[in-house]
PDB file of N, CA and C in Angstrom:
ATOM      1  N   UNK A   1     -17.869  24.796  16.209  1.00  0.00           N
ATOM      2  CA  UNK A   1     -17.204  23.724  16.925  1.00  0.00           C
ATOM      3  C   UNK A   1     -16.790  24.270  18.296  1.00  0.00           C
ATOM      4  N   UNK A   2     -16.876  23.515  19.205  1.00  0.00           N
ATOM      5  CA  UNK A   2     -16.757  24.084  20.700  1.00  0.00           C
ATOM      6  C   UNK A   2     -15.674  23.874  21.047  1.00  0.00           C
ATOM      7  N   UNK A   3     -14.507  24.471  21.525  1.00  0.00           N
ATOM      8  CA  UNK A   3     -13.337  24.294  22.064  1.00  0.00           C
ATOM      9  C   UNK A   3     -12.681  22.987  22.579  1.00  0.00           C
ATOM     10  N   UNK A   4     -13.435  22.492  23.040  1.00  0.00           N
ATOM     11  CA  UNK A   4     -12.919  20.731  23.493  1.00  0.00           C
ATOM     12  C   UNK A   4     -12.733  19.408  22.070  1.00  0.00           C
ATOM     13  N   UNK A   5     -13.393  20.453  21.643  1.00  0.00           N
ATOM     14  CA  UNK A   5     -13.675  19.597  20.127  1.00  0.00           C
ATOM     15  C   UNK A   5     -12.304  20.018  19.304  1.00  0.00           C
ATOM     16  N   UNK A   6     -12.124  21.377  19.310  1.00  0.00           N
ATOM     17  CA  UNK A   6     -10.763  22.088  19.173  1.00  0.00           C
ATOM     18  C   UNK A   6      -9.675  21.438  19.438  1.00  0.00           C
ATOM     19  N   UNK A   7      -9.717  20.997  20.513  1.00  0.00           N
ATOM     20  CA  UNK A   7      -8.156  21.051  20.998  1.00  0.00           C
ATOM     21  C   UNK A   7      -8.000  19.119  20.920  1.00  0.00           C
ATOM     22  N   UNK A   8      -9.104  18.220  20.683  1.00  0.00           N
ATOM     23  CA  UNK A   8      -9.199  17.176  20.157  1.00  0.00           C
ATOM     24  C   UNK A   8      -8.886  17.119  18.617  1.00  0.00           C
ATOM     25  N   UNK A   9      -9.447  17.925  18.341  1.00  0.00           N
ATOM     26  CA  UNK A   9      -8.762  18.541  16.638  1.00  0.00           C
ATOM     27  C   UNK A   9      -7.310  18.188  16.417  1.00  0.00           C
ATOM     28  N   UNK A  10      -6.649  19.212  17.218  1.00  0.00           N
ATOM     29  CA  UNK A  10      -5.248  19.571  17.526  1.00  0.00           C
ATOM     30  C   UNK A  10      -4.811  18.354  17.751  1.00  0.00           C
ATOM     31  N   UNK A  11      -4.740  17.893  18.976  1.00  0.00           N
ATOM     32  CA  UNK A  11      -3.988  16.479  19.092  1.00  0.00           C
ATOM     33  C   UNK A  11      -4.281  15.395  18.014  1.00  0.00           C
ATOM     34  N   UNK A  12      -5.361  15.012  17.437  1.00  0.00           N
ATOM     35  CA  UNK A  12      -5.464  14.069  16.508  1.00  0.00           C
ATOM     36  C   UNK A  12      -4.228  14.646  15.696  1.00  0.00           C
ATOM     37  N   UNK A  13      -4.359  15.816  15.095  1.00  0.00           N
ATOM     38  CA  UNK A  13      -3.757  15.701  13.717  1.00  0.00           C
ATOM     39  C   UNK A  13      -1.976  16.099  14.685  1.00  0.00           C
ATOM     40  N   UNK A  14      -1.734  15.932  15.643  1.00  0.00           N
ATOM     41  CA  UNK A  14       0.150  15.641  16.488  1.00  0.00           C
ATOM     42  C   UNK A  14       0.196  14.005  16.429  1.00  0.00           C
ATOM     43  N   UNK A  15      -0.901  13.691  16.932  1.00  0.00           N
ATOM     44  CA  UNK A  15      -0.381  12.070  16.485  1.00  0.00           C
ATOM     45  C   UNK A  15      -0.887  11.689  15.120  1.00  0.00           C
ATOM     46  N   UNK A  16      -1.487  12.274  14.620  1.00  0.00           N
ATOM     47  CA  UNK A  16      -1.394  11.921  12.527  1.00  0.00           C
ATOM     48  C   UNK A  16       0.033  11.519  11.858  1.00  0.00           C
ATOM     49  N   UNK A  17       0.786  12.783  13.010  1.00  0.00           N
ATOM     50  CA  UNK A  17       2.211  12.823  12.219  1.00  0.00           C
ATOM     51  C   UNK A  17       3.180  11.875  13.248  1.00  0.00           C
ATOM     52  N   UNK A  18       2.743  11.583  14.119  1.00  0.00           N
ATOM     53  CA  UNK A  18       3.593  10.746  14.912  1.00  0.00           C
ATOM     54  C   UNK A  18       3.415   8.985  14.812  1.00  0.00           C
ATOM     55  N   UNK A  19       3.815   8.505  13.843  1.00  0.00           N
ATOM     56  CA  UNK A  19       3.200   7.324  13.147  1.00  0.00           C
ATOM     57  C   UNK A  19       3.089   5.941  14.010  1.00  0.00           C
ATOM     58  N   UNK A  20       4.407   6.181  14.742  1.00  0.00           N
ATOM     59  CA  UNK A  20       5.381   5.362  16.315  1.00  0.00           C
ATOM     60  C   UNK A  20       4.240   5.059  16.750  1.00  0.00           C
ATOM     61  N   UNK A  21       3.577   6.109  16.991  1.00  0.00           N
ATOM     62  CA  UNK A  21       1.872   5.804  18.407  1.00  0.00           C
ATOM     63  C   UNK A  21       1.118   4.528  17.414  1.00  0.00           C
ATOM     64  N   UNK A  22       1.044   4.402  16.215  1.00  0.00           N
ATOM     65  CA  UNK A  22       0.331   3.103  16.074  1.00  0.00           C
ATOM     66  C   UNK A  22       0.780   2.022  15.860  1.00  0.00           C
ATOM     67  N   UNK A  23      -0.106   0.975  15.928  1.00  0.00           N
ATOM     68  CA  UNK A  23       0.080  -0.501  15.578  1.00  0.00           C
ATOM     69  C   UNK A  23      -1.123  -1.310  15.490  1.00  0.00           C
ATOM     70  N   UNK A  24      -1.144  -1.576  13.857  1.00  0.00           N
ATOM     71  CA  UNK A  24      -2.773  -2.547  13.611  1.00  0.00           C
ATOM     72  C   UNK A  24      -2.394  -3.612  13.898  1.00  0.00           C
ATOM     73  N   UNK A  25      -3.611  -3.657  14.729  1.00  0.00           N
ATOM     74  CA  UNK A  25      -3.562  -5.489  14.935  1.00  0.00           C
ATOM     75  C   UNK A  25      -4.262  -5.993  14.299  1.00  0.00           C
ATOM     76  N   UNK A  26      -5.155  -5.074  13.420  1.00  0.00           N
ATOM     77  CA  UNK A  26      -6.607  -6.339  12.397  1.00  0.00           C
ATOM     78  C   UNK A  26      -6.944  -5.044  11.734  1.00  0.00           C
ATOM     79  N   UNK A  27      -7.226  -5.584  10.454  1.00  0.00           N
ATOM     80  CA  UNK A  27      -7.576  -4.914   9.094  1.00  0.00           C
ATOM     81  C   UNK A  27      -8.102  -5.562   8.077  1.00  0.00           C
ATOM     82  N   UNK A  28      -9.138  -4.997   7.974  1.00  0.00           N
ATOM     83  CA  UNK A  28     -10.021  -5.552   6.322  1.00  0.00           C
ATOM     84  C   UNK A  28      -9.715  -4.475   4.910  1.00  0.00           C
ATOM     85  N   UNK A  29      -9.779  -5.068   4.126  1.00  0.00           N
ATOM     86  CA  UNK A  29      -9.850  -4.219   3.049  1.00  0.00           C
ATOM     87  C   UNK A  29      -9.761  -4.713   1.607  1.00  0.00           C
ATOM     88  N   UNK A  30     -10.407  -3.631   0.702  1.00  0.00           N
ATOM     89  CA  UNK A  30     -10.780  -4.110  -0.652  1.00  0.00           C
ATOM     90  C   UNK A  30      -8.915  -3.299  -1.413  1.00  0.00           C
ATOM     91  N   UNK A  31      -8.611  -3.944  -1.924  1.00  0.00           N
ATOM     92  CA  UNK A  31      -7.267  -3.971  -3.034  1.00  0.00           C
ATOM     93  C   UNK A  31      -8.064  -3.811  -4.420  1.00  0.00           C
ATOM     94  N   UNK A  32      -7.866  -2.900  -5.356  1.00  0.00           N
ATOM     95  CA  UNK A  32      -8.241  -3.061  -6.564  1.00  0.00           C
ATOM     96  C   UNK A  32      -7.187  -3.209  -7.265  1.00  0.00           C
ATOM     97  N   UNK A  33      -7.057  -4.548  -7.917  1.00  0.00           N
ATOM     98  CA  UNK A  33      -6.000  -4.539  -8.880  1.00  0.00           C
ATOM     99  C   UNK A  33      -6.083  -4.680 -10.151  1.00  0.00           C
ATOM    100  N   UNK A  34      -5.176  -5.147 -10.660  1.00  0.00           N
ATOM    101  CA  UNK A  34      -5.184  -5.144 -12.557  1.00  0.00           C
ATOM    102  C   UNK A  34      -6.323  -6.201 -12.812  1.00  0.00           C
ATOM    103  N   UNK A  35      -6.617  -7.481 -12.141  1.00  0.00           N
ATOM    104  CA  UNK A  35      -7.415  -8.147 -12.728  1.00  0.00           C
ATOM    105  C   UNK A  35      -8.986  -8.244 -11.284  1.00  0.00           C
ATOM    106  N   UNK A  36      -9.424  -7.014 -11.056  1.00  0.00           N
ATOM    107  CA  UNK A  36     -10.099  -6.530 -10.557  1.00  0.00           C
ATOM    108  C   UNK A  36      -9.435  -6.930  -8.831  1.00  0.00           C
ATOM    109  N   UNK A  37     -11.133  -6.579  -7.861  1.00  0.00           N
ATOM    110  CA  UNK A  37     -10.436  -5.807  -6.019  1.00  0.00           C
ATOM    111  C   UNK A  37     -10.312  -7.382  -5.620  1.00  0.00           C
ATOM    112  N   UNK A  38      -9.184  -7.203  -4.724  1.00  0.00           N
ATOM    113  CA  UNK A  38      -9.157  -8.234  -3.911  1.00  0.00           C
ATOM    114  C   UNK A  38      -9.028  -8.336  -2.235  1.00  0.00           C
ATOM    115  N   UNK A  39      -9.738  -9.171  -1.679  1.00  0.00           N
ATOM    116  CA  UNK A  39     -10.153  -8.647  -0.295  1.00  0.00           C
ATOM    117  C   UNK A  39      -8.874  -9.268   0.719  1.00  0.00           C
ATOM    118  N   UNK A  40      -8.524  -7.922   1.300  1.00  0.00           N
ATOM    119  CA  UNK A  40      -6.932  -8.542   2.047  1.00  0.00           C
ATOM    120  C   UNK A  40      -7.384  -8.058   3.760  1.00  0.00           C
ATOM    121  N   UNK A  41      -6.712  -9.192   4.411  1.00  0.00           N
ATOM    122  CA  UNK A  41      -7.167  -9.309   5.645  1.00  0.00           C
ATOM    123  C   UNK A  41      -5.647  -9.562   6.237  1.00  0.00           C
ATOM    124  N   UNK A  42      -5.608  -8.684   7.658  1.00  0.00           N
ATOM    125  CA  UNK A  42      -4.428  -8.633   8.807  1.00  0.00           C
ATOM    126  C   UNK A  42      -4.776  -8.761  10.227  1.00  0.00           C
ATOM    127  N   UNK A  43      -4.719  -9.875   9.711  1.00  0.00           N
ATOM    128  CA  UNK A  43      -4.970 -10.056  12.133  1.00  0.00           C
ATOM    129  C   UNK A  43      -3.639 -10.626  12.776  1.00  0.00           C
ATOM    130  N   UNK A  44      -3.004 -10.052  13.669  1.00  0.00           N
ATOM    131  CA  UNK A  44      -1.757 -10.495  14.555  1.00  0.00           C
ATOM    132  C   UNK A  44      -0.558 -10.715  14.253  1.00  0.00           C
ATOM    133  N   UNK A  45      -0.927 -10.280  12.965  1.00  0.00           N
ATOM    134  CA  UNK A  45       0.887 -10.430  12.084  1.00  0.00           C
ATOM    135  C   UNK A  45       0.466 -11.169  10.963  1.00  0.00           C
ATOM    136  N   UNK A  46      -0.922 -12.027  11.112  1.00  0.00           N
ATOM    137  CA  UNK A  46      -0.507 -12.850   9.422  1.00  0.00           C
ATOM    138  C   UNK A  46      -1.586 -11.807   8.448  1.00  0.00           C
ATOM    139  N   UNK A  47      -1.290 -12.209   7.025  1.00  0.00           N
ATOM    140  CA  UNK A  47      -2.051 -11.575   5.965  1.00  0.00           C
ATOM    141  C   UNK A  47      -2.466 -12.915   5.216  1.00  0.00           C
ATOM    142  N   UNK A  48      -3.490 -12.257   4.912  1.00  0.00           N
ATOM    143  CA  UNK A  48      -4.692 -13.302   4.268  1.00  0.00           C
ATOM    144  C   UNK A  48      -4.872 -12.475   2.629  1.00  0.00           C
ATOM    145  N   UNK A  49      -5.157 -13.060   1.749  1.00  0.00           N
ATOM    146  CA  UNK A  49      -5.508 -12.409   0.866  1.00  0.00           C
ATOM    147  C   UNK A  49      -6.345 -13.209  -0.723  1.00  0.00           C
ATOM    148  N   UNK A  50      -7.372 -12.788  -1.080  1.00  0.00           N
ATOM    149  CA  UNK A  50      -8.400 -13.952  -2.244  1.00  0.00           C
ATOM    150  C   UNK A  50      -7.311 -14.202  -3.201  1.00  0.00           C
ATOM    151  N   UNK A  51      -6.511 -13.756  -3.961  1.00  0.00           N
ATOM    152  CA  UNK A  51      -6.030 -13.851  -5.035  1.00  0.00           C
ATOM    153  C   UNK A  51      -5.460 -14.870  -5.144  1.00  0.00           C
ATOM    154  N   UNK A  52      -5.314 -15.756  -6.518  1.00  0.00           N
ATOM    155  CA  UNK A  52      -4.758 -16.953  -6.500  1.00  0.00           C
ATOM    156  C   UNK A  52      -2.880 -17.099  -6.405  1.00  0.00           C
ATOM    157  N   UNK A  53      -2.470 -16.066  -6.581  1.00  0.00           N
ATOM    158  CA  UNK A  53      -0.819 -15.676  -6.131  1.00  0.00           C
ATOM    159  C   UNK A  53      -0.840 -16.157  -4.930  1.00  0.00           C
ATOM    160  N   UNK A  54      -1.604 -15.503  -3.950  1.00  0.00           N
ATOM    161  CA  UNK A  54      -1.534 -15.971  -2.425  1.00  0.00           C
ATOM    162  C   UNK A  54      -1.894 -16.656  -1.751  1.00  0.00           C
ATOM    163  N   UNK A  55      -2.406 -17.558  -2.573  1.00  0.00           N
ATOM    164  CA  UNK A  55      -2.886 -18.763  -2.195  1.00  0.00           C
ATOM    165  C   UNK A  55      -1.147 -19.665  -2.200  1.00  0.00           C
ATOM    166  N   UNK A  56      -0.901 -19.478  -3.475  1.00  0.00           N
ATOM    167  CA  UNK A  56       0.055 -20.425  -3.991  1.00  0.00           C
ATOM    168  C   UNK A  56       1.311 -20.202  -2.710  1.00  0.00           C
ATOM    169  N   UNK A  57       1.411 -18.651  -2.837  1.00  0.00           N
ATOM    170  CA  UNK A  57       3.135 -18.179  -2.776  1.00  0.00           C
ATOM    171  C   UNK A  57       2.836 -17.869  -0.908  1.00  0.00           C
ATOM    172  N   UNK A  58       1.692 -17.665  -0.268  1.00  0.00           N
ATOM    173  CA  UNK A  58       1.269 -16.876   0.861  1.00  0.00           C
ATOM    174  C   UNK A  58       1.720 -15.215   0.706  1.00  0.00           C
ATOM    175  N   UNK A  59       2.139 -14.978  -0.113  1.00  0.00           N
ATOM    176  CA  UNK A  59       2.448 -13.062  -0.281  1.00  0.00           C
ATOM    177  C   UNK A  59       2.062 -12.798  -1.788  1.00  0.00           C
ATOM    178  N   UNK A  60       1.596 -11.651  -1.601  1.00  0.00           N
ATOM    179  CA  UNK A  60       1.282 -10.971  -3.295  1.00  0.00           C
ATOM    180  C   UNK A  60       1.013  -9.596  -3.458  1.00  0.00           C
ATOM    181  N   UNK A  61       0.956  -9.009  -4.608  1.00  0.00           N
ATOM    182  CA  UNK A  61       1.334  -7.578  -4.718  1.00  0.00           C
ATOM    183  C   UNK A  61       0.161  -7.062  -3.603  1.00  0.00           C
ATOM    184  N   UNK A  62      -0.906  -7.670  -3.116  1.00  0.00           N
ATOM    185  CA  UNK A  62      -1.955  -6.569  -2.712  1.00  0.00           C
ATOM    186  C   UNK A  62      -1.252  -6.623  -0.997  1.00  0.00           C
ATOM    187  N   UNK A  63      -0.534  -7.516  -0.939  1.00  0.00           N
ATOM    188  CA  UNK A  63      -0.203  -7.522   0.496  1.00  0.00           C
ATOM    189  C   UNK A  63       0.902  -6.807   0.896  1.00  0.00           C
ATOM    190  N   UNK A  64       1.845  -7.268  -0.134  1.00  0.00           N
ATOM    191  CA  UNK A  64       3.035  -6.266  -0.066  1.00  0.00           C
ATOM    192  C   UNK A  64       2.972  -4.575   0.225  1.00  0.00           C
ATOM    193  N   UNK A  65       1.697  -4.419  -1.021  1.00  0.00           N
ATOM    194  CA  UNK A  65       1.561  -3.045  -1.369  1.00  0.00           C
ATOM    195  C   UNK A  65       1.143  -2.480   0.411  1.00  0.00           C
ATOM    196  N   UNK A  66       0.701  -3.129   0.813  1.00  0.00           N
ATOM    197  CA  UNK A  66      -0.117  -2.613   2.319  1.00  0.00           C
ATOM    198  C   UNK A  66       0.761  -2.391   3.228  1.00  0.00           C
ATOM    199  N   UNK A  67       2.137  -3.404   3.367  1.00  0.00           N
ATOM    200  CA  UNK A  67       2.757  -3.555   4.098  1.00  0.00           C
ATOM    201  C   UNK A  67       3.749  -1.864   3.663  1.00  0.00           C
ATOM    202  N   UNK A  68       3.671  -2.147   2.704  1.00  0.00           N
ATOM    203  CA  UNK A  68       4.391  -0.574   2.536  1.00  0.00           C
ATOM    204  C   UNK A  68       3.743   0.747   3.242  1.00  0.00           C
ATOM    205  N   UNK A  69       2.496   0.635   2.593  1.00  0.00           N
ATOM    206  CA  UNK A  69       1.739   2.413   3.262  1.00  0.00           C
ATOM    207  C   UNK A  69       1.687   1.954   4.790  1.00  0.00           C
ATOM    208  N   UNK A  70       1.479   0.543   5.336  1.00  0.00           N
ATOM    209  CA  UNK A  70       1.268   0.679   6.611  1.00  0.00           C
ATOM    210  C   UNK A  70       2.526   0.316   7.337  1.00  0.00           C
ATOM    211  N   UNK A  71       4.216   0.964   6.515  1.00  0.00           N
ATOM    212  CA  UNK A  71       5.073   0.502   6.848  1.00  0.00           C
ATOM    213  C   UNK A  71       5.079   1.057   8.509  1.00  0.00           C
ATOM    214  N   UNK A  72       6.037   0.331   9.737  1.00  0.00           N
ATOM    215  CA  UNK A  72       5.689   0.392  11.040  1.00  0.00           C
ATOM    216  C   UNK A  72       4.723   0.252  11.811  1.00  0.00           C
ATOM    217  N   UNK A  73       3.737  -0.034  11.079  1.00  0.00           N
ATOM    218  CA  UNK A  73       2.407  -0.319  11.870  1.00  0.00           C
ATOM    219  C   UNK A  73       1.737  -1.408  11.750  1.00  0.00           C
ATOM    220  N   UNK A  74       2.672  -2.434  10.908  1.00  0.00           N
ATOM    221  CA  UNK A  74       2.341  -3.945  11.012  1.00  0.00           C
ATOM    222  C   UNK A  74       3.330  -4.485  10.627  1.00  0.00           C
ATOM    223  N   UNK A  75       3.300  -5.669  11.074  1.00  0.00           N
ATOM    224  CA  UNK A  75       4.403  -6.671  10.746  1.00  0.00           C
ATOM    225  C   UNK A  75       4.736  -6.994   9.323  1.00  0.00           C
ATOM    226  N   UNK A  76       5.848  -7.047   9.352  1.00  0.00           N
ATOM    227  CA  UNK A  76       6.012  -7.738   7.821  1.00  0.00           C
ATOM    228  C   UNK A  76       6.031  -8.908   7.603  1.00  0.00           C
ATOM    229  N   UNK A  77       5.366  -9.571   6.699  1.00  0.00           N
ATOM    230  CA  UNK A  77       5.839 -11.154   6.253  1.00  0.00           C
ATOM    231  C   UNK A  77       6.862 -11.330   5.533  1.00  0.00           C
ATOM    232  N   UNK A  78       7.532 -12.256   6.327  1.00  0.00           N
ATOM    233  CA  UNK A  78       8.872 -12.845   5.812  1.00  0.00           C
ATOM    234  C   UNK A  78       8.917 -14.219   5.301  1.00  0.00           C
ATOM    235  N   UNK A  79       9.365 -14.657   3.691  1.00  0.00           N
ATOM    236  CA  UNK A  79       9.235 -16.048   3.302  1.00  0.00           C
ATOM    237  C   UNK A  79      11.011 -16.551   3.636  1.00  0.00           C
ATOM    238  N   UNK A  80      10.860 -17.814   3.694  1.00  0.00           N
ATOM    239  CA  UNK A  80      12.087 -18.253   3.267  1.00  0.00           C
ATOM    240  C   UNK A  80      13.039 -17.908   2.658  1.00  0.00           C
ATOM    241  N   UNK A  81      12.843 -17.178   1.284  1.00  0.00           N
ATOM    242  CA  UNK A  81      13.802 -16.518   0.649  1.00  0.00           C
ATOM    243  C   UNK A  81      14.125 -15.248   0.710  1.00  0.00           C
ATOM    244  N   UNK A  82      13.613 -14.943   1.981  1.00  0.00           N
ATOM    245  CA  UNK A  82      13.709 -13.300   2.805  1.00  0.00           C
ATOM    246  C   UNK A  82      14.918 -13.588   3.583  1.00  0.00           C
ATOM    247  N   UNK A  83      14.797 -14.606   4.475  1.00  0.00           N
ATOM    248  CA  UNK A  83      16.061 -14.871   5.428  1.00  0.00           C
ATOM    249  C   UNK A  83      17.358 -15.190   5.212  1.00  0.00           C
ATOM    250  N   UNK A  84      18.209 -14.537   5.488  1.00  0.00           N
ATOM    251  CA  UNK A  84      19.862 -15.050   5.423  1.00  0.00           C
ATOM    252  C   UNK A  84      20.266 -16.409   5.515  1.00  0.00           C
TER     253      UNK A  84
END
């Protein structure tokens, strides 16, 4: 590996740990859950997701779960019974 490649090395993994530097604005992805994967989608703050929970409720475990690992780096959805 050639030195420029090195020190690109280096900085990737300073902002790996510096989490602040990101923010998704759009995300696809497969959720595998208890009653098999479900495909969850994030563009601009809203979450999309196949499962029939989120159809009903607009939030469900596969969305939640995301909002956690990608806590600070996307918005959270807030229902009605979130707000004061």
């Amino acid at each position: 590996m050639d030195y420029a490649m090195i020190t690109k090395l280096d900085k990737a993994k300073r902002y790996a740990k510096e989490r602040e530097r990101f923010k998704i604005n759009s995300l696809k992805c497969s959720v595998d859950g208890s009653n098999g994967p479900h495909i969850v989608e994030y563009h601009d703050g809203n979450w999309k997701c196949d499962c029939s929970f989120f159809q009903s409720r607009g939030r469900c475990s596969h969305t939640m779960s995301l909002e956690i690992i990608l806590e600070d780096m996307v918005d959270i959805a807030y229902d009605q019974t979130d707000q004061p």
